[in-house]
Protein backbone atom coordinates (compact mmCIF):
# COMPACT_ATOMS: atom_id res chain seq x y z
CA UNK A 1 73.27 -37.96 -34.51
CA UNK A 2 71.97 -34.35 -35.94
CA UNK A 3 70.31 -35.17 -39.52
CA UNK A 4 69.99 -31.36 -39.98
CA UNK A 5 66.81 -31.66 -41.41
CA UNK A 6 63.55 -29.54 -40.87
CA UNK A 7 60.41 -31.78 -39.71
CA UNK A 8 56.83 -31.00 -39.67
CA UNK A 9 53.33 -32.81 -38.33
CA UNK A 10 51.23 -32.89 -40.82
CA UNK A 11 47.37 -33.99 -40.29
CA UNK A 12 46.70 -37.34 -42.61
CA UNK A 13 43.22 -36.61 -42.49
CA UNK A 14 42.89 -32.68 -43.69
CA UNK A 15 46.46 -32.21 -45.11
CA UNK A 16 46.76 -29.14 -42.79
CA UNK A 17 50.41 -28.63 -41.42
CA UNK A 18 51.26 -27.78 -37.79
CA UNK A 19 54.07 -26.13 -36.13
CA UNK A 20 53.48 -26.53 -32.96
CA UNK A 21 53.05 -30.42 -32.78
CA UNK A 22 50.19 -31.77 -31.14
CA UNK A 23 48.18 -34.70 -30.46
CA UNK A 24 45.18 -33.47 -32.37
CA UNK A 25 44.78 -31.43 -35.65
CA UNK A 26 43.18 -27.74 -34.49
CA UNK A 27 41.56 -27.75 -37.87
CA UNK A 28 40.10 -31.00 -38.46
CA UNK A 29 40.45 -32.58 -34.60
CA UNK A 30 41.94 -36.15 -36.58
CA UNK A 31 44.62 -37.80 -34.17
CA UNK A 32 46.13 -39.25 -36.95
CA UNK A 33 49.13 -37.82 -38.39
CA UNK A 34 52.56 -38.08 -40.32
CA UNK A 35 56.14 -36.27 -40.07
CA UNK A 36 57.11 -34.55 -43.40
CA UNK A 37 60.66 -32.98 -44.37
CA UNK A 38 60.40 -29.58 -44.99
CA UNK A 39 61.95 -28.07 -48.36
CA UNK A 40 64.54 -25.20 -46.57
CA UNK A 41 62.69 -23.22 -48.65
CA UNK A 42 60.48 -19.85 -47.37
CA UNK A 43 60.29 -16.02 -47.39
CA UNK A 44 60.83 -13.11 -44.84
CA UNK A 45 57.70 -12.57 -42.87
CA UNK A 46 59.37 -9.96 -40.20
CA UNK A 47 62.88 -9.40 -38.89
CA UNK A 48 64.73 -7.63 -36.47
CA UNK A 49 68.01 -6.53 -35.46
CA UNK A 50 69.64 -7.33 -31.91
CA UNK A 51 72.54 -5.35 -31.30
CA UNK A 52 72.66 -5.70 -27.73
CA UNK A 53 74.42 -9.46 -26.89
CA UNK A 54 72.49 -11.81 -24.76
CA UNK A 55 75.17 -14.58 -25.49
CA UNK A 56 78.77 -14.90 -26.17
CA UNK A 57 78.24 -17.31 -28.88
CA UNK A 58 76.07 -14.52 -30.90
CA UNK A 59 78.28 -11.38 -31.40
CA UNK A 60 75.97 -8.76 -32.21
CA UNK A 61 74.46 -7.30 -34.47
CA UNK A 62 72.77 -9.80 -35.67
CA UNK A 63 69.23 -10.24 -37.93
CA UNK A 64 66.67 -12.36 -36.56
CA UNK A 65 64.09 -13.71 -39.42
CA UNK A 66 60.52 -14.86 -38.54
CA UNK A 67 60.65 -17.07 -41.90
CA UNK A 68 57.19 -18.51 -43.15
CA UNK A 69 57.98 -22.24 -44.78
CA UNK A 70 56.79 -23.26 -47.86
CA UNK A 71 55.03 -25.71 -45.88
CA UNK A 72 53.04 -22.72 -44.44
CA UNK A 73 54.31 -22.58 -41.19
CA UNK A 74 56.63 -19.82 -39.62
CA UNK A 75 59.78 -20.24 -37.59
CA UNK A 76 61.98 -17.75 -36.19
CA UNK A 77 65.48 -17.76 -37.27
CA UNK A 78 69.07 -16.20 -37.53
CA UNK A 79 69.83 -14.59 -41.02
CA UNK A 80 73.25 -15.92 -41.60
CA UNK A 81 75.87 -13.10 -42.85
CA UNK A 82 73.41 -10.19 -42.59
CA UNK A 83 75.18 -6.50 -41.48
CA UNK A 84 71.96 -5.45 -39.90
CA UNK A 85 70.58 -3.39 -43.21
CA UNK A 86 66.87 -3.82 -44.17
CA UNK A 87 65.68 -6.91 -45.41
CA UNK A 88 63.17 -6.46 -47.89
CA UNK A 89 59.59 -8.62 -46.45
CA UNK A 90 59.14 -11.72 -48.70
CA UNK A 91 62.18 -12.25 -49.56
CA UNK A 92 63.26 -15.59 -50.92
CA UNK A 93 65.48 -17.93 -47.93
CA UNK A 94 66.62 -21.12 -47.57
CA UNK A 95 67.65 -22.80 -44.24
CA UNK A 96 71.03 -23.91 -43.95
CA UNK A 97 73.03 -25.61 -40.59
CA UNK A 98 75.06 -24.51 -38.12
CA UNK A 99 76.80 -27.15 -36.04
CA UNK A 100 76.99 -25.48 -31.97
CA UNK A 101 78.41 -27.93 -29.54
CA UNK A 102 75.82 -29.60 -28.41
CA UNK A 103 73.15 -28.82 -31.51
CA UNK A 104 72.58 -28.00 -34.70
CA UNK A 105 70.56 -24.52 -35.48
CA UNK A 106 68.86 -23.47 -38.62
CA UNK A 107 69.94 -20.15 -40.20
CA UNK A 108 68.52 -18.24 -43.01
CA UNK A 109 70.68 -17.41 -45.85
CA UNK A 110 69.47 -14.60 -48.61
CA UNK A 111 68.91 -15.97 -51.96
């Protein structure tokens, strides 16, 4: 079952959050660690436009965000209902979901 929900590790011994998961905290080098839900919640960091299609299932154009969290991570991401303008950096997002046949995918959507 897809929960569409956003997970991060997150170190239980520094706080520090990491996107990539691993089995030990670059910061603080603690193996322990917990799973927290992110908000949806984050800001432009960079974008770009494709407008040549790779994929039938992505007509083109299309805005790809690289979105940083509010848990301070960044994740790359399609802007949902974007005409392939500028997107001014820092802008406010929040992830929504897109059900695809055999996933779920996050997409940014402009607040």
């Amino acid at each position: 079952m897809d929960r569409h929900e956003l997970v991060f590790q997150r170190c239980t011994g520094c706080g520090a959050v990491r996107y990539r998961v691993s089995p030990m905290c670059p910061s603080c080098h603690s193996f322990e660690h917990e799973w927290i839900r992110s908000s949806g919640r984050g800001t432009v960091y960079s974008y770009t436009v494709v407008r040549r299609q790779t994929h039938p299932a992505f007509p083109t154009p299309y805005t790809v965000a690289l979105v940083e969290m509010e848990e301070g991570p960044r994740i790359a991401v399609r802007v949902r209902d974007h005409d392939g303008g500028e997107i001014r950096l820092g802008a406010p997002v929040q992830l929504e979901w897109e059900d695809h046949p055999r996933q779920s995918l996050p997409v940014a959507v402009l607040d």
